[in-house]
Protein backbone atom coordinates (compact mmCIF):
# COMPACT_ATOMS: atom_id res chain seq x y z
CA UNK A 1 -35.54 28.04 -5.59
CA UNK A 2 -35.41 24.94 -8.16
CA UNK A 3 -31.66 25.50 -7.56
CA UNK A 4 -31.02 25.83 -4.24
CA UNK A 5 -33.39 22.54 -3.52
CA UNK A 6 -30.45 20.85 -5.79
CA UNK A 7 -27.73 21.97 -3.77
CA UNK A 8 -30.07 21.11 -0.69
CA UNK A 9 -30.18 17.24 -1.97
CA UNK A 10 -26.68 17.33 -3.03
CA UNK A 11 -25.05 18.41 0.32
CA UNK A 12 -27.46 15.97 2.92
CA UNK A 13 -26.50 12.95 0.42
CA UNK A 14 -23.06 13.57 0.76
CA UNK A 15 -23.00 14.43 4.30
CA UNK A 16 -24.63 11.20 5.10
CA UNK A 17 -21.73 9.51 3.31
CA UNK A 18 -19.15 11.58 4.82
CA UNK A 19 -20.95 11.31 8.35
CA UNK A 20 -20.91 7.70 8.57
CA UNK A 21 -18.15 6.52 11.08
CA UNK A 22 -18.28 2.98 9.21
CA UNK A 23 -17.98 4.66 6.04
CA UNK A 24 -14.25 4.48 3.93
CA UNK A 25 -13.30 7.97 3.00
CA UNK A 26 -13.19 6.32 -0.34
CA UNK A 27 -17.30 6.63 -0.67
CA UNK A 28 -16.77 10.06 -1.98
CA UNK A 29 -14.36 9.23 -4.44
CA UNK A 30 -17.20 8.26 -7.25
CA UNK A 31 -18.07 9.10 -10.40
CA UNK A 32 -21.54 10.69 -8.91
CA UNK A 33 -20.11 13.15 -7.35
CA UNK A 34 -18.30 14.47 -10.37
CA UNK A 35 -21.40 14.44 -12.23
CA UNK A 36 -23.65 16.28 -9.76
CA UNK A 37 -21.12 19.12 -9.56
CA UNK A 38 -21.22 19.22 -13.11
CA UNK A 39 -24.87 19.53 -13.51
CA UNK A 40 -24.67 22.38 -10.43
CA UNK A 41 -21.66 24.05 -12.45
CA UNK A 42 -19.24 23.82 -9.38
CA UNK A 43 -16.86 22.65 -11.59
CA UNK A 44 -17.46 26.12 -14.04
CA UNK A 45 -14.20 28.31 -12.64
CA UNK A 46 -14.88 31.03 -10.25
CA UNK A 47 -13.33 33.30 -7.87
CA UNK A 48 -11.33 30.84 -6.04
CA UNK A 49 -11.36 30.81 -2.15
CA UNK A 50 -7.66 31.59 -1.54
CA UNK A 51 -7.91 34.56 -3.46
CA UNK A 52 -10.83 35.31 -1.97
CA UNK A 53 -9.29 35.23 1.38
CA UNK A 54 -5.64 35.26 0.67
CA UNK A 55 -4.31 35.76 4.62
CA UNK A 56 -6.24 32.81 5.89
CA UNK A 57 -5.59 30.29 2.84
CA UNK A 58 -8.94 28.53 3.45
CA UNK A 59 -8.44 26.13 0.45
CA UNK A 60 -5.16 24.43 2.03
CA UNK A 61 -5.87 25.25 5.80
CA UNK A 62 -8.73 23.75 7.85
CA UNK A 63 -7.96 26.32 10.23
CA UNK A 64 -8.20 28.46 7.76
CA UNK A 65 -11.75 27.59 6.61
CA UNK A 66 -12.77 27.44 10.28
CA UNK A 67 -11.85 31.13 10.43
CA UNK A 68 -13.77 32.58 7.90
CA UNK A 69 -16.55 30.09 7.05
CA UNK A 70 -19.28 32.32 8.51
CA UNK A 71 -18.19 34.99 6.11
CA UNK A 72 -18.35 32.99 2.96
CA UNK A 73 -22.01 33.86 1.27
CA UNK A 74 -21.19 32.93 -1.82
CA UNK A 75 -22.99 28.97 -3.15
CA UNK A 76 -21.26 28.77 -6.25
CA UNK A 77 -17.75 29.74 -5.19
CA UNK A 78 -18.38 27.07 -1.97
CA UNK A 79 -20.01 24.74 -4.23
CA UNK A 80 -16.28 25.24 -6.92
CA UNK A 81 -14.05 24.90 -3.57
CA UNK A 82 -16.07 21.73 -2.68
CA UNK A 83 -15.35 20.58 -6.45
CA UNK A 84 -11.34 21.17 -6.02
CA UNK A 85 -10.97 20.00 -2.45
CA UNK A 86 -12.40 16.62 -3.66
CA UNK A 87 -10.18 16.66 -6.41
CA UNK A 88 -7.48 16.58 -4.27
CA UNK A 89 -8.66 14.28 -1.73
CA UNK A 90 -9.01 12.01 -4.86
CA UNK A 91 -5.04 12.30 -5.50
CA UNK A 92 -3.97 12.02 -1.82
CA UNK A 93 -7.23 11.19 0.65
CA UNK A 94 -6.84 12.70 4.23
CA UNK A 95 -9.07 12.95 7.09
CA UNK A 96 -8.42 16.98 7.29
CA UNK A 97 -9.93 17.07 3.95
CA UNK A 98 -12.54 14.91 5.00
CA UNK A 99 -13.44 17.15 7.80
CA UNK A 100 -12.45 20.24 5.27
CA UNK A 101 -15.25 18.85 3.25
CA UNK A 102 -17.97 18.70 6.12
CA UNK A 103 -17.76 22.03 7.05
CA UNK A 104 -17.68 23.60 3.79
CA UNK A 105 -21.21 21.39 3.14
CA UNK A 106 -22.38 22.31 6.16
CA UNK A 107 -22.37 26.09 5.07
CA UNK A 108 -23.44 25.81 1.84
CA UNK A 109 -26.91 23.73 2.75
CA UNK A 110 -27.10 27.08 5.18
CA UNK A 111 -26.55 29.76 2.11
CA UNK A 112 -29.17 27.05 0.25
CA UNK A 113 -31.62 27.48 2.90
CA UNK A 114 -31.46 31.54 3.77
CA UNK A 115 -34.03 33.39 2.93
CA UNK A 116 -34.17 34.45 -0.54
CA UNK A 117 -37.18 36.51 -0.79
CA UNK A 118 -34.52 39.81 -0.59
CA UNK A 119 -32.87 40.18 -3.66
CA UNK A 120 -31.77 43.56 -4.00
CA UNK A 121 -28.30 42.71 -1.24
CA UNK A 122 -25.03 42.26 -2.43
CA UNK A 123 -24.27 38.50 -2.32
CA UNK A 124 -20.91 37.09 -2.78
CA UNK A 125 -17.35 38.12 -2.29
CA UNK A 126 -15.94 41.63 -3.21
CA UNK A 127 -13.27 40.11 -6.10
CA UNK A 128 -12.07 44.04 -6.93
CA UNK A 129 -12.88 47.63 -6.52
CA UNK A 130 -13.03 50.37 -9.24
CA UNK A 131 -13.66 54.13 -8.36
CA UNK A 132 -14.28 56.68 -11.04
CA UNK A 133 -13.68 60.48 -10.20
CA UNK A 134 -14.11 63.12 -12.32
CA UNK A 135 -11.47 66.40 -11.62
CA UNK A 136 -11.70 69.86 -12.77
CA UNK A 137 -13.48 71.08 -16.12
CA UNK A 138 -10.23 73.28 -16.75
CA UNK A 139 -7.97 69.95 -15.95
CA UNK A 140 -6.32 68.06 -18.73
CA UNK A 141 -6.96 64.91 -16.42
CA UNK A 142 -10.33 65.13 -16.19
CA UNK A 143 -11.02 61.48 -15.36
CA UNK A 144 -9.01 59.51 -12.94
CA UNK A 145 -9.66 55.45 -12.72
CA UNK A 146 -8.30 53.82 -9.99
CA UNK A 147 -8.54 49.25 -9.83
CA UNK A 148 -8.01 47.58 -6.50
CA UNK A 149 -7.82 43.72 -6.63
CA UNK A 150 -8.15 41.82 -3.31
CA UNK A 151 -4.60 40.51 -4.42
CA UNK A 152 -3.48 43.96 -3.16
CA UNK A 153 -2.50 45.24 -7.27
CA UNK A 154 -3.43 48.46 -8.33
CA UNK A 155 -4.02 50.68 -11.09
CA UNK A 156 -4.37 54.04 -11.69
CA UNK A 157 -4.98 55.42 -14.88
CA UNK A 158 -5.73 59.23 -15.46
CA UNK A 159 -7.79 59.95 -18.80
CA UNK A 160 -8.71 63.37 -20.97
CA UNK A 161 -12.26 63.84 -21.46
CA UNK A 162 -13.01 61.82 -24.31
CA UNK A 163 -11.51 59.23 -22.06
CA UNK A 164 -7.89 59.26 -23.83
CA UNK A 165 -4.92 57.48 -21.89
CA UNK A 166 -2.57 59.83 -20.41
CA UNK A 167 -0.66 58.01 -18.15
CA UNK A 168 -1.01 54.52 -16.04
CA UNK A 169 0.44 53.78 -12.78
CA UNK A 170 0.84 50.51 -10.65
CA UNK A 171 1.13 49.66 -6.67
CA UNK A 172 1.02 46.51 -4.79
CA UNK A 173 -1.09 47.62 -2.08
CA UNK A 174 0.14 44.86 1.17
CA UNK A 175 -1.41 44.44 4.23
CA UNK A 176 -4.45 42.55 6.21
CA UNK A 177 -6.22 46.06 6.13
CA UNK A 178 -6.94 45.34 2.33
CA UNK A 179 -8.67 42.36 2.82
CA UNK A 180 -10.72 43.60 5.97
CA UNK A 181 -11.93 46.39 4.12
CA UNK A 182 -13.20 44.24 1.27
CA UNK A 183 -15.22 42.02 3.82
CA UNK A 184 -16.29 44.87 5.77
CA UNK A 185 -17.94 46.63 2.84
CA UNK A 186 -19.67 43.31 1.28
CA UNK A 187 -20.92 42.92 4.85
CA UNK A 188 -22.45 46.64 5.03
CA UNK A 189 -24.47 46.29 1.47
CA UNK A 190 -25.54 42.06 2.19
CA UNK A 191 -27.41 44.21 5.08
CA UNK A 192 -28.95 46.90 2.88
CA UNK A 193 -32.33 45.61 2.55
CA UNK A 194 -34.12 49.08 1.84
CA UNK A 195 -34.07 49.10 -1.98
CA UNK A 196 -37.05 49.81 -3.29
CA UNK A 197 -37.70 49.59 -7.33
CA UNK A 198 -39.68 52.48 -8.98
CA UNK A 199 -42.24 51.85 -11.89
CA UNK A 200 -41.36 54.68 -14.13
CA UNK A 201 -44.10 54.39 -16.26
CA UNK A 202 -46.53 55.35 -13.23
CA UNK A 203 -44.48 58.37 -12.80
C-alpha cells in the first residue's frame, strides 16, 4: 500500500502541472521527474507497451492508447511507458504527447487506487504462453513444449522422457486473433477471485 500511495502522489503532482492551461509543456521537462521514476523503478525495463499491444501501437499512437487504456492493469509497465513517453517529449515536445501523458496518469492513479485486498488474480499483461503435454508412455516423444510470444513466434520442441531434445520447430503465428486471445484470457483469471489457500499443517 506504501507503494501505491507513491504512485498516488506522483501522478496528482504531475497532473496538476500538466493540467494547468497557463502552464509551458516545458514544466515536465525537470530533473524531478526523472528522479521520482527512478525511486518508483519506472525507469527498470519491462514489457514494453507496443509489444504488449502490437496492433494498436499505444506507445506512438494516442489513438492507440485511447483504445486499449481500460485494458492496461499493469502499474509498473504504465508507470515504464510514462518514463519513455517523457523521454521523448524531452527530445521533441508535442501537445499529443502531452495529452498521451494525461491519460496514461489518469489510469495509473486508477490501478493505484483499486482494491488490493484480492491478491490471488492475475495482474498484468499475458507477455507469452507455454503449454506442456505429455503423449503416450510407448511414444519416443513423450513430452511436447510448445512457446507462444504475443509477437506471434513460436516454438515447438518435442522431448524423450528424460526431457532430451529431439527436434525444434518454429512458426510466426500472424493475425489480431493472437493478441485477442492473450487479453481475453488475462481478463478471465484478473476475475477469478475464488482462490482459497489451504493450511496443510491443519490437514
Amino acid at each position: 500500500m506504501k507503494k501505491d500511495q507513491a504512485i498516488l502522489n506522483f501522478v496528482d503532482q504531475w497532473l496538476s502541472v500538466l493540467l494547468k492551461q497557463d502552464q509551458p509543456t516545458e514544466a515536465l521537462l525537470d530533473s524531478e521527474f526523472v528522479w521520482q521514476c527512478q525511486k518508483l523503478h519506472f525507469d527498470q525495463p519491462t514489457l514494453d507497451l507496443d509489444a504488449a499491444f502490437p496492433i494498436e501501437q499505444p506507445m506512438t499512437s494516442l489513438t492507440g492508447l485511447k483504445k486499449i487504456i481500460s485494458k492496461i492493469n499493469d502499474k509498473m509497465m504504465l508507470g515504464h511507458a510514462i518514463y519513455r513517453q517523457w523521454q521523448n517529449w524531452q527530445a521533441k515536445p508535442a501537445d499529443s504527447q502531452k495529452a498521451w501523458l494525461i491519460a496514461a496518469l489518469r489510469q495509473l492513479k486508477k490501478l493505484a487506487l483499486a482494491n488490493e485486498s484480492l491478491p490471488f488474480v492475475f495482474h498484468g499483461v499475458i507477455a507469452h504462453l507455454e503449454l506442456i503435454s505429455q503423449a503416450a508412455a510407448n511414444s519416443p516423444a513423450s513430452v511436447q513444449w510448445l512457446r507462444i510470444g504475443r509477437n506471434g513466434k513460436a516454438e515447438l520442441r518435442i522431448m524423450n522422457d528424460q526431457y532430451k531434445l529431439l527436434t525444434t520447430q518454429t512458426e510466426n503465428l500472424k493475425g489480431p486473433q493472437l493478441n485477442v486471445f492473450f487479453e481475453k484470457l488475462a481478463l478471465y483469471f484478473a476475475k477469478r477471485h475464488d482462490f482459497k489457500p489451504t493450511n496443510i499443517e491443519n490437514e
